[in-house]
N, C-alpha and C. Protein backbone atom coordinates (compact mmCIF):
# COMPACT_ATOMS: atom_id res chain seq x y z
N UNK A 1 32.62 -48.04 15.36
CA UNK A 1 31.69 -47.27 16.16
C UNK A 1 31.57 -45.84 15.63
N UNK A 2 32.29 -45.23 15.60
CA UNK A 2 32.59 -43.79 14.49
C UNK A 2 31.75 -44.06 13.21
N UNK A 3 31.79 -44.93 12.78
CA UNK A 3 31.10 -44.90 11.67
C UNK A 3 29.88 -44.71 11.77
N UNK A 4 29.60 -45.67 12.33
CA UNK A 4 27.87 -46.16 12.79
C UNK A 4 27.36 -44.66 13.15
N UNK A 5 28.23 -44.14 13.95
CA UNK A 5 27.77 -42.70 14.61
C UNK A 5 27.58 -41.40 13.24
N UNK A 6 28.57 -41.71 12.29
CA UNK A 6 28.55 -40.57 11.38
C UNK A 6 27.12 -41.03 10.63
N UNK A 7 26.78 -41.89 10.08
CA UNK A 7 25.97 -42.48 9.45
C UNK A 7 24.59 -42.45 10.08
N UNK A 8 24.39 -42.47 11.57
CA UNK A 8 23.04 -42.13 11.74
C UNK A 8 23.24 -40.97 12.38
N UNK A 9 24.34 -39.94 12.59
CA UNK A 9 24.11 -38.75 12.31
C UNK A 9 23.57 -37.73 11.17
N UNK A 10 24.29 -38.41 10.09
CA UNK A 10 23.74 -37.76 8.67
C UNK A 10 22.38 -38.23 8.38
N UNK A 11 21.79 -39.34 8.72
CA UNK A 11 20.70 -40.22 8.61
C UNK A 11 19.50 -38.93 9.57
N UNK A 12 20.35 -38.35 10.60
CA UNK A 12 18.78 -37.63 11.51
C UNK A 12 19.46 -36.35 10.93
N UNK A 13 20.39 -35.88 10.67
CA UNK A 13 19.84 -34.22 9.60
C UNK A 13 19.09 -34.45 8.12
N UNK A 14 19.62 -35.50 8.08
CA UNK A 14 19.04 -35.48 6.16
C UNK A 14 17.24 -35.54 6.65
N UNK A 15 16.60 -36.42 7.53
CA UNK A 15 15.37 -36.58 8.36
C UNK A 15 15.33 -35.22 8.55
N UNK A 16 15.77 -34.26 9.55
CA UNK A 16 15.36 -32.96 9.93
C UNK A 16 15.19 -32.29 8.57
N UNK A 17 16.26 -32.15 7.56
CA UNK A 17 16.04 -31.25 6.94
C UNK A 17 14.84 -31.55 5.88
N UNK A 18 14.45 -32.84 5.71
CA UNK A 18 12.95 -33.47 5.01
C UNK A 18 11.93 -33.39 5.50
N UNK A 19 11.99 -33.00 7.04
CA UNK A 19 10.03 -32.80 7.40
C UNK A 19 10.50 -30.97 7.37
N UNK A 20 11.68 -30.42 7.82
CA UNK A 20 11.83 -28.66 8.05
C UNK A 20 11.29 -27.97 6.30
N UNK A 21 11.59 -29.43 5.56
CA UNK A 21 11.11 -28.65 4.41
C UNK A 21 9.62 -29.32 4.12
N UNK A 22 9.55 -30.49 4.14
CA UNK A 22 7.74 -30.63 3.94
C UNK A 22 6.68 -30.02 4.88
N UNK A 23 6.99 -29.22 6.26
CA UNK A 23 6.61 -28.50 6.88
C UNK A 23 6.63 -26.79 6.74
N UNK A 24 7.29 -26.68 5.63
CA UNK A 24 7.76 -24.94 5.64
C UNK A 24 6.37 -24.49 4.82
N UNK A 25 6.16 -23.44 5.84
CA UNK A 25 5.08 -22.60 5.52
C UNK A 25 4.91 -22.53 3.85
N UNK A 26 3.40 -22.48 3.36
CA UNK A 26 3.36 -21.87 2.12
C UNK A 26 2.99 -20.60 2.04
N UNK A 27 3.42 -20.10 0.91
CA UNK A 27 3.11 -18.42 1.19
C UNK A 27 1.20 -18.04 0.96
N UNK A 28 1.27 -17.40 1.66
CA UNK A 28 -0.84 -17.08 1.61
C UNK A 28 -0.86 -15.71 1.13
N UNK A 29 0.18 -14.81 1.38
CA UNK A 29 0.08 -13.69 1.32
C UNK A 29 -0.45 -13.42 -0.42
N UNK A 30 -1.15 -12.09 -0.39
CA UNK A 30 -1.39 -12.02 -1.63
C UNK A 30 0.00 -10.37 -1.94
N UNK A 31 1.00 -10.16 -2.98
CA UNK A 31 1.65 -9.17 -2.97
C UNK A 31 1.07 -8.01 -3.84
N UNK A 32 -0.42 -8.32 -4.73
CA UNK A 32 -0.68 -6.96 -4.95
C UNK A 32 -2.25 -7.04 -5.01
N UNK A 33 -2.77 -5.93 -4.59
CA UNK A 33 -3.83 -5.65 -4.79
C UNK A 33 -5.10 -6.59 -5.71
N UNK A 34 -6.27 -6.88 -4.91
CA UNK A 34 -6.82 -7.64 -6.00
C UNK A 34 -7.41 -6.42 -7.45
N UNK A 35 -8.46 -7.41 -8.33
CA UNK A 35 -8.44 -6.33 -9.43
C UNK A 35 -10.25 -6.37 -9.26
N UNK A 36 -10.74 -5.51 -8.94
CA UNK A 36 -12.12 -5.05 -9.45
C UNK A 36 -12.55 -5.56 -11.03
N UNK A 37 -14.01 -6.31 -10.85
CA UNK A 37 -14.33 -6.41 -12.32
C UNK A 37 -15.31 -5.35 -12.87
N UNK A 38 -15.53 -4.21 -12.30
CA UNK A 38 -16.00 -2.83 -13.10
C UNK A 38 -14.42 -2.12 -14.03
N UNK A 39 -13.49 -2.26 -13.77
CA UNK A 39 -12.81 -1.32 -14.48
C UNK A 39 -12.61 -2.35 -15.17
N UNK A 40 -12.02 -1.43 -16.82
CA UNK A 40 -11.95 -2.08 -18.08
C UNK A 40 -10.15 -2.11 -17.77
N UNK A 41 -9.70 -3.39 -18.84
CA UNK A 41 -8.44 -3.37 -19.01
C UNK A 41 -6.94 -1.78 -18.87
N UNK A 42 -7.44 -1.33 -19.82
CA UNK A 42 -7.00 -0.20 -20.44
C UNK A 42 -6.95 0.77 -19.05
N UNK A 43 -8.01 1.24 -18.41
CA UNK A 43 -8.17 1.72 -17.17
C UNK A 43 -6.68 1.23 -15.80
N UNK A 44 -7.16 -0.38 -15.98
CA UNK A 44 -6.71 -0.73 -14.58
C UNK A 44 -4.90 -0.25 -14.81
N UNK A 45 -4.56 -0.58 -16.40
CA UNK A 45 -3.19 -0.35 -16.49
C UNK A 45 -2.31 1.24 -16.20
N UNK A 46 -3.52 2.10 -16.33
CA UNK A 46 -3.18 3.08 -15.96
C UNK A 46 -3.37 2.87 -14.63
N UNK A 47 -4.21 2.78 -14.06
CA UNK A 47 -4.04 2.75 -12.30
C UNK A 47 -2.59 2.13 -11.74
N UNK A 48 -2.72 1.19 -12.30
CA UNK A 48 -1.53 0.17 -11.62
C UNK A 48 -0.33 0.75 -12.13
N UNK A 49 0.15 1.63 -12.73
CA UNK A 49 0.86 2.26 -13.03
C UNK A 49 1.31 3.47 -11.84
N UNK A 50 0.06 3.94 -11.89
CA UNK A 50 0.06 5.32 -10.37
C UNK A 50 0.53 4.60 -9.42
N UNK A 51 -0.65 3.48 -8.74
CA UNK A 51 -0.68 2.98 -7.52
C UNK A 51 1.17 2.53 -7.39
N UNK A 52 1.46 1.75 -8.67
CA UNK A 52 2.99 1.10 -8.50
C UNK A 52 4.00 2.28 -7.66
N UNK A 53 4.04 3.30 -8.39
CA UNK A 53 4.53 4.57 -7.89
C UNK A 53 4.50 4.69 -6.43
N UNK A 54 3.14 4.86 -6.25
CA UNK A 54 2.57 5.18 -5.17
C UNK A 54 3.04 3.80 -3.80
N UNK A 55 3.04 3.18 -4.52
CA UNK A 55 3.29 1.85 -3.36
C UNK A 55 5.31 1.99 -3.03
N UNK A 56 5.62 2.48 -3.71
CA UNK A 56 7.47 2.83 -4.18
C UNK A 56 7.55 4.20 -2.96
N UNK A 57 6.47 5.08 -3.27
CA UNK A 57 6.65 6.22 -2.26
C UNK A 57 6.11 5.52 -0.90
N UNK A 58 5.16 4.83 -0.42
CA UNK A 58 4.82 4.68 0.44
C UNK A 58 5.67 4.10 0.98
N UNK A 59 6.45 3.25 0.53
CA UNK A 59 7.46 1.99 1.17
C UNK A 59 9.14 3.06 1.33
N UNK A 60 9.42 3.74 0.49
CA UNK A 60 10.30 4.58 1.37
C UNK A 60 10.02 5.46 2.30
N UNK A 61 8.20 6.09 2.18
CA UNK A 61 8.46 6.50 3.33
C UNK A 61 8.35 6.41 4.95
N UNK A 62 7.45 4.90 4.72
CA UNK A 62 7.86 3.66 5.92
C UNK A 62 9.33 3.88 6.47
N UNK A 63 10.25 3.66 5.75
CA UNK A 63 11.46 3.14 6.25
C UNK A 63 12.25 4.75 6.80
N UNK A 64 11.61 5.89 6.12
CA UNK A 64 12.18 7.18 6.45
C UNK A 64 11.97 7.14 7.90
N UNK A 65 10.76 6.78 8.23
CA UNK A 65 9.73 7.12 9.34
C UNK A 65 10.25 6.10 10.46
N UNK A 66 10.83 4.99 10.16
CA UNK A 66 11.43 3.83 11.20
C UNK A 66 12.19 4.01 10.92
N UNK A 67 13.08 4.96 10.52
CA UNK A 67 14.45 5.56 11.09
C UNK A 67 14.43 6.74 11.44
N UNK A 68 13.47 7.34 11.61
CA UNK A 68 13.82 8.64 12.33
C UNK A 68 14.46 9.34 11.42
N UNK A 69 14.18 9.83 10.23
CA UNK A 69 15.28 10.41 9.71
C UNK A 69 13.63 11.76 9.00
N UNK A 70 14.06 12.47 9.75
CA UNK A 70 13.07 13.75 9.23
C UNK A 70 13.07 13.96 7.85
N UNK A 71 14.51 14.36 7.85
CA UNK A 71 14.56 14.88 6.14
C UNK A 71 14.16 13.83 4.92
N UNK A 72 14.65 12.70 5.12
CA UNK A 72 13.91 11.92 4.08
C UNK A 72 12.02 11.50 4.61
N UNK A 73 11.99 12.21 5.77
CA UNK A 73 10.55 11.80 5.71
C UNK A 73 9.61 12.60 5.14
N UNK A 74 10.18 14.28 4.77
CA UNK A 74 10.15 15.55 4.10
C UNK A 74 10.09 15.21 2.69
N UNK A 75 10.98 14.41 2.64
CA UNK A 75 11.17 14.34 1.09
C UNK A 75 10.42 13.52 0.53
N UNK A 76 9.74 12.20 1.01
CA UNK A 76 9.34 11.26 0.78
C UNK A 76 7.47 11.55 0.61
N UNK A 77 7.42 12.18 1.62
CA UNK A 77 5.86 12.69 2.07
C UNK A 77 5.93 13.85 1.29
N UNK A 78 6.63 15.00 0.67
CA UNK A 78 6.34 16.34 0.07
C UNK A 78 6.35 15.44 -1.39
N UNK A 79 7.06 14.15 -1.98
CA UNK A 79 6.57 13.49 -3.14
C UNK A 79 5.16 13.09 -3.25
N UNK A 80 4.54 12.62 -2.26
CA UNK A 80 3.50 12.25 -2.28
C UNK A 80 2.73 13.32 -2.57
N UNK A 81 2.80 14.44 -1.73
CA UNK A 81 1.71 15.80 -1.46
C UNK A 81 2.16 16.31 -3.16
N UNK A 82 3.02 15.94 -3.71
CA UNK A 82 3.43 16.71 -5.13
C UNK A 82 2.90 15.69 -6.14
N UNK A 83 2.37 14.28 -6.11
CA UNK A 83 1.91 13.71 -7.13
C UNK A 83 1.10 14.51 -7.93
N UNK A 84 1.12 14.45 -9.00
CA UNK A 84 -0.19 14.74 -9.86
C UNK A 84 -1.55 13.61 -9.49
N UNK A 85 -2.17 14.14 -8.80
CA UNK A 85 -3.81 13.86 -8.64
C UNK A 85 -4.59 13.48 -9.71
N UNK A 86 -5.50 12.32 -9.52
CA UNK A 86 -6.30 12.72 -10.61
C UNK A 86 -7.78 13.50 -10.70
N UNK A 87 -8.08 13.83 -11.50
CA UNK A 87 -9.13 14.47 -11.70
C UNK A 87 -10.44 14.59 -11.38
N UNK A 88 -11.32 14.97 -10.59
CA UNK A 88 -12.72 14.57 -10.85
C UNK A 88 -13.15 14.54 -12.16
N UNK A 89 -13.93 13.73 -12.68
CA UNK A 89 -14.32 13.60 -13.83
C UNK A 89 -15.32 14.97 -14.93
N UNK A 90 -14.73 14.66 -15.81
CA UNK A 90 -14.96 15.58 -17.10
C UNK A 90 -15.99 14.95 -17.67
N UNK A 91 -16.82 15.60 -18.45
CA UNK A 91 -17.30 15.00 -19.74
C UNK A 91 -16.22 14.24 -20.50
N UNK A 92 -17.08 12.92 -20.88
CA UNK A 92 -15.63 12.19 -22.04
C UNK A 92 -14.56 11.33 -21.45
N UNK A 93 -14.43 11.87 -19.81
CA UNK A 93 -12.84 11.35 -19.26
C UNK A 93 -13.63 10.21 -18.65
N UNK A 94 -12.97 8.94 -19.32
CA UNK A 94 -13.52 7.67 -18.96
C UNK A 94 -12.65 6.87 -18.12
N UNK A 95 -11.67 7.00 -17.31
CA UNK A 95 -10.78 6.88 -16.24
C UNK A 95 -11.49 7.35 -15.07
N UNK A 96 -11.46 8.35 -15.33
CA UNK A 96 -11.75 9.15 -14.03
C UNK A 96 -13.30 9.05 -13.83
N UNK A 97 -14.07 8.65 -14.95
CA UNK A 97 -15.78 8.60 -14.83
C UNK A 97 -15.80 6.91 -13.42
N UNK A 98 -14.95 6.06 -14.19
CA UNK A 98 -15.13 4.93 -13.17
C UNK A 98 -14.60 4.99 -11.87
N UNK A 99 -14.38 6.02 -11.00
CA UNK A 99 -14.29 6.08 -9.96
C UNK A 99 -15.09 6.80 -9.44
N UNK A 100 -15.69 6.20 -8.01
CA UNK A 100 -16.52 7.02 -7.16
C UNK A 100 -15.72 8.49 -6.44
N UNK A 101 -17.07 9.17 -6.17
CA UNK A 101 -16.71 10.67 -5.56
C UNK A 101 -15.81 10.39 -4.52
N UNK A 102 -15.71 9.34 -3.74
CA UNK A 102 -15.47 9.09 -2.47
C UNK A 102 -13.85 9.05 -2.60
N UNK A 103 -13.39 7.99 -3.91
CA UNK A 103 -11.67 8.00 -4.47
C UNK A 103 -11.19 9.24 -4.31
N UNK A 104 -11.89 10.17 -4.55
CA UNK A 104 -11.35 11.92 -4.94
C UNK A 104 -11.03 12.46 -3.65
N UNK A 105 -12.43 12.32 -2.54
CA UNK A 105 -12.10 12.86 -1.65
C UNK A 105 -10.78 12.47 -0.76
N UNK A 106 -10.83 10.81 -0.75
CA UNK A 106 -9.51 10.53 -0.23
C UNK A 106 -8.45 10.66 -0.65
N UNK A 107 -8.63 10.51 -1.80
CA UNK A 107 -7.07 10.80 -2.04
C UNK A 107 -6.89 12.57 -1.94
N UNK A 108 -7.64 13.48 -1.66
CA UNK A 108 -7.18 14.77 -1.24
C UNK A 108 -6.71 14.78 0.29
N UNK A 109 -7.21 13.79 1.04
CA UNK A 109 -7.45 14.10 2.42
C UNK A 109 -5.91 12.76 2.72
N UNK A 110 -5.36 12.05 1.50
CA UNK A 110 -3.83 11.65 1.66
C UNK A 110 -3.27 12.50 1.27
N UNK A 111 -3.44 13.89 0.65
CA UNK A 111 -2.59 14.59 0.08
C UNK A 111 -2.45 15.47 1.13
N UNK A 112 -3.28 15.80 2.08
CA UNK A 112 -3.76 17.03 3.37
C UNK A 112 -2.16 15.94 4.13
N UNK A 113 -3.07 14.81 4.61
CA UNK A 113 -1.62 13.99 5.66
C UNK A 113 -0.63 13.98 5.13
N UNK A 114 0.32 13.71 3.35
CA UNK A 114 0.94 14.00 3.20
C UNK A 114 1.53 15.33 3.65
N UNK A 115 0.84 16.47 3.44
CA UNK A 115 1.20 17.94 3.66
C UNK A 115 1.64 18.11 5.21
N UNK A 116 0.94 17.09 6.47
CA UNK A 116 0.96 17.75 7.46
C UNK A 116 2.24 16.73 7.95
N UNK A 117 2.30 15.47 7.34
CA UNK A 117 3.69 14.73 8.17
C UNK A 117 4.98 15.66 7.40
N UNK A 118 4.97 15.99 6.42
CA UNK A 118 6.34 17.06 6.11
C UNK A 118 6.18 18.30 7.22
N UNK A 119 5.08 18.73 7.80
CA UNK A 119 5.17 19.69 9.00
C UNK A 119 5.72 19.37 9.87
N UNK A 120 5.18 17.71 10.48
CA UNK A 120 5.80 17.69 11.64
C UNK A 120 6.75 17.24 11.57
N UNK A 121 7.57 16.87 10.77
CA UNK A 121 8.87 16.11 10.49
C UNK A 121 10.40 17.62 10.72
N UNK A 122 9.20 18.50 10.41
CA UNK A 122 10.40 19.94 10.02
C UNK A 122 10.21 20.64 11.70
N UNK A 123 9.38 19.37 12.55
CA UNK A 123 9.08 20.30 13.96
C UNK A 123 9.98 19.41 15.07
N UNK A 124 10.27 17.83 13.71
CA UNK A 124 10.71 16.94 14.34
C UNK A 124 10.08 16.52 15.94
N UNK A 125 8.99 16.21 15.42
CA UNK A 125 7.91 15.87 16.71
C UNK A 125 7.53 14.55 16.32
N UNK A 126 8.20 13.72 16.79
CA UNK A 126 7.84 11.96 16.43
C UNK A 126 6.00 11.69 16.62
N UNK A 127 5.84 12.34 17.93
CA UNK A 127 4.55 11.64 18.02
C UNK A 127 3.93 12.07 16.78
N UNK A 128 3.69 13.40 16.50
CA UNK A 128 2.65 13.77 15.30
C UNK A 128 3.21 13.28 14.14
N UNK A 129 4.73 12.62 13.82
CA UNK A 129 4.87 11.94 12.84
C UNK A 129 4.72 10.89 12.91
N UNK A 130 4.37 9.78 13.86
CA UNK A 130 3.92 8.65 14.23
C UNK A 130 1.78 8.75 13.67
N UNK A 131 1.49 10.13 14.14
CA UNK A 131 -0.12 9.93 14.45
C UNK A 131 -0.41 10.12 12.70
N UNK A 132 0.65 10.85 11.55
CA UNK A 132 0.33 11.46 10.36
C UNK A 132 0.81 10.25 9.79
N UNK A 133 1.02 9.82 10.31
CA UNK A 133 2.00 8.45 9.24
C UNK A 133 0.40 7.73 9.31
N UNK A 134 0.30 7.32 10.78
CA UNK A 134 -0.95 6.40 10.74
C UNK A 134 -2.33 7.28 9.88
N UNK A 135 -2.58 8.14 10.26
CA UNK A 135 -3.59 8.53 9.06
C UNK A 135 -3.71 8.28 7.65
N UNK A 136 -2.59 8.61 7.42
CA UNK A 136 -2.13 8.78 5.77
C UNK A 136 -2.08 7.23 5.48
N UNK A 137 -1.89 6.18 6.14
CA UNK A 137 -1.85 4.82 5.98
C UNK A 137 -3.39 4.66 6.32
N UNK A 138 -3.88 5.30 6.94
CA UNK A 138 -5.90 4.81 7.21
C UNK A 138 -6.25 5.36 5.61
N UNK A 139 -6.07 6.03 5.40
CA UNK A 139 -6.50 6.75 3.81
C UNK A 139 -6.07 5.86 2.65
N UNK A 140 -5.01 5.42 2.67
CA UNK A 140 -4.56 4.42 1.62
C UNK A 140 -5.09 2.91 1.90
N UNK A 141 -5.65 2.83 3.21
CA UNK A 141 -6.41 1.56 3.05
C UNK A 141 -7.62 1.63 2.72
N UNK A 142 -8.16 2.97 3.25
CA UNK A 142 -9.93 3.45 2.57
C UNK A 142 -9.77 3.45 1.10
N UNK A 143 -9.08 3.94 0.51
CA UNK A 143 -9.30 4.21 -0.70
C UNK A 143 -8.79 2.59 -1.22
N UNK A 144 -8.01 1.70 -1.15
CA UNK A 144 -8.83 0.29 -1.74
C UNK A 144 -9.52 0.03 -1.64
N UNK A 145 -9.98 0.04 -0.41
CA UNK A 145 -11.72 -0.48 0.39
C UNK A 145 -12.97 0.44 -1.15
N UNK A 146 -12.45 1.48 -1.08
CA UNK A 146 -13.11 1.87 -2.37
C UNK A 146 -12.92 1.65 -3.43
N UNK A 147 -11.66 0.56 -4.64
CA UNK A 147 -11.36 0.83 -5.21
C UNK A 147 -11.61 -0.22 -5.54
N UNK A 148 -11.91 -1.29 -4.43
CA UNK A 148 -12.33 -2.97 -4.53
C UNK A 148 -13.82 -3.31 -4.81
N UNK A 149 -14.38 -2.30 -4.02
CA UNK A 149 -16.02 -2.38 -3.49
C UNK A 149 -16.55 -1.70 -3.70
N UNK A 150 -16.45 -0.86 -4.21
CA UNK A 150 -17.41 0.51 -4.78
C UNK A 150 -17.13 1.44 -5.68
N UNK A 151 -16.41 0.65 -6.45
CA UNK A 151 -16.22 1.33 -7.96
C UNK A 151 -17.29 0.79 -9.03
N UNK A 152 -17.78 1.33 -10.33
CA UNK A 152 -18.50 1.17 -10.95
C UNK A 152 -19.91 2.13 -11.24
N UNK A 153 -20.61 1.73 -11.94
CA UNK A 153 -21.81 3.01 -11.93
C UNK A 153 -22.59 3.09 -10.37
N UNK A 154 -22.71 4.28 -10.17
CA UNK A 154 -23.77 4.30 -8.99
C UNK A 154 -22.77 4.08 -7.44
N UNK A 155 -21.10 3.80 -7.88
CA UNK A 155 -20.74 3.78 -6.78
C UNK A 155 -20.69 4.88 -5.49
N UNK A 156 -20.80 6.41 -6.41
CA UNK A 156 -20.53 7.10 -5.12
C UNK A 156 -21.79 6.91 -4.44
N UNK A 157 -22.55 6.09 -4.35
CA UNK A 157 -23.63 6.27 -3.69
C UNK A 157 -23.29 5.51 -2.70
N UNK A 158 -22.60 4.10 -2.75
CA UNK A 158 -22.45 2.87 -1.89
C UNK A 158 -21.83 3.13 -0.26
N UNK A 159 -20.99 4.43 -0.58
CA UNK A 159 -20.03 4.98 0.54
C UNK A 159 -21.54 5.63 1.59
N UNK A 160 -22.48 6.57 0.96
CA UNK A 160 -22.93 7.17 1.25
C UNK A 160 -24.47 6.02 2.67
N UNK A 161 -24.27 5.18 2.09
CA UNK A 161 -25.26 4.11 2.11
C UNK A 161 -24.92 3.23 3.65
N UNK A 162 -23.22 3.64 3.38
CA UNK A 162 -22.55 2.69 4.67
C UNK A 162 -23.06 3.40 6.24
């Protein structure tokens, strides 16, 4: 009787653990950014280079910010406000020509929220580091929204159009 019992015990886990796995979610998520077909190779590698950075600062300073920890949220957000920017475009500068006016402005106006969550972090006022966090995260989703959809010739116009 013991037997019989071990045997169609192992018989209904080996069963559980064969549908827990022909049932386990597949992953949908996508983990990076899709790629625009206006920018050229050479271009995107420099981007994805920044953005990589940029996705490294953003994600510590998530975790600064859900811990409450001011000073690394100072430190994390005054990296950001200290990136080197890029440029509005030059004659010649063919990086910076394929982005719309609109990339520039946002990413100044993540560099403004960067500037103001290191304020309130040094006032240690959660809410306004709760409301600067969420901005500065609305800005980094605008600027894919631009970086997906309205890059290319004639893009700064597309923003203007919305």
């Amino acid at each position: 009787m013991t037997k019989s019992r071990v045997i169609v015990g192992a018989l209904v886990v080996a069963v559980a653990v064969g549908v827990a796995l022909f049932l386990k979610p597949r992953k949908v998520a996508r983990d990076e950014l899709a790629t625009p077909g206006s920018i050229p190779p050479a271009a995107l590698s420099i981007l994805r280079t920044k953005m990589g950075h940029h996705e490294a600062q953003m994600t510590a300073l998530l975790h600064r910010v859900l811990l409450l920890d001011d000073d690394g949220i100072a430190r994390a957000a005054g990296e950001i406000f200290d990136e080197p920017a890029l440029a509005r475009p030059l004659l010649g500068d063919e990086l910076n020509a394929l982005l719309p006016e609109r990339f520039f402005t946002l990413q100044n106006d993540v560099r403004e929220r960067a500037r103001a969550l290191v304020a309130a972090s040094g006032r240690h006022d959660r809410a306004a580091v709760a409301d600067e966090f969420a901005s500065l995260s609305k800005g980094c989703v605008a600027c894919h929204e631009v970086y997906l959809f309205q890059t290319g010739p004639g893009a700064g116009h597309a923003e203007a159009a919305r």
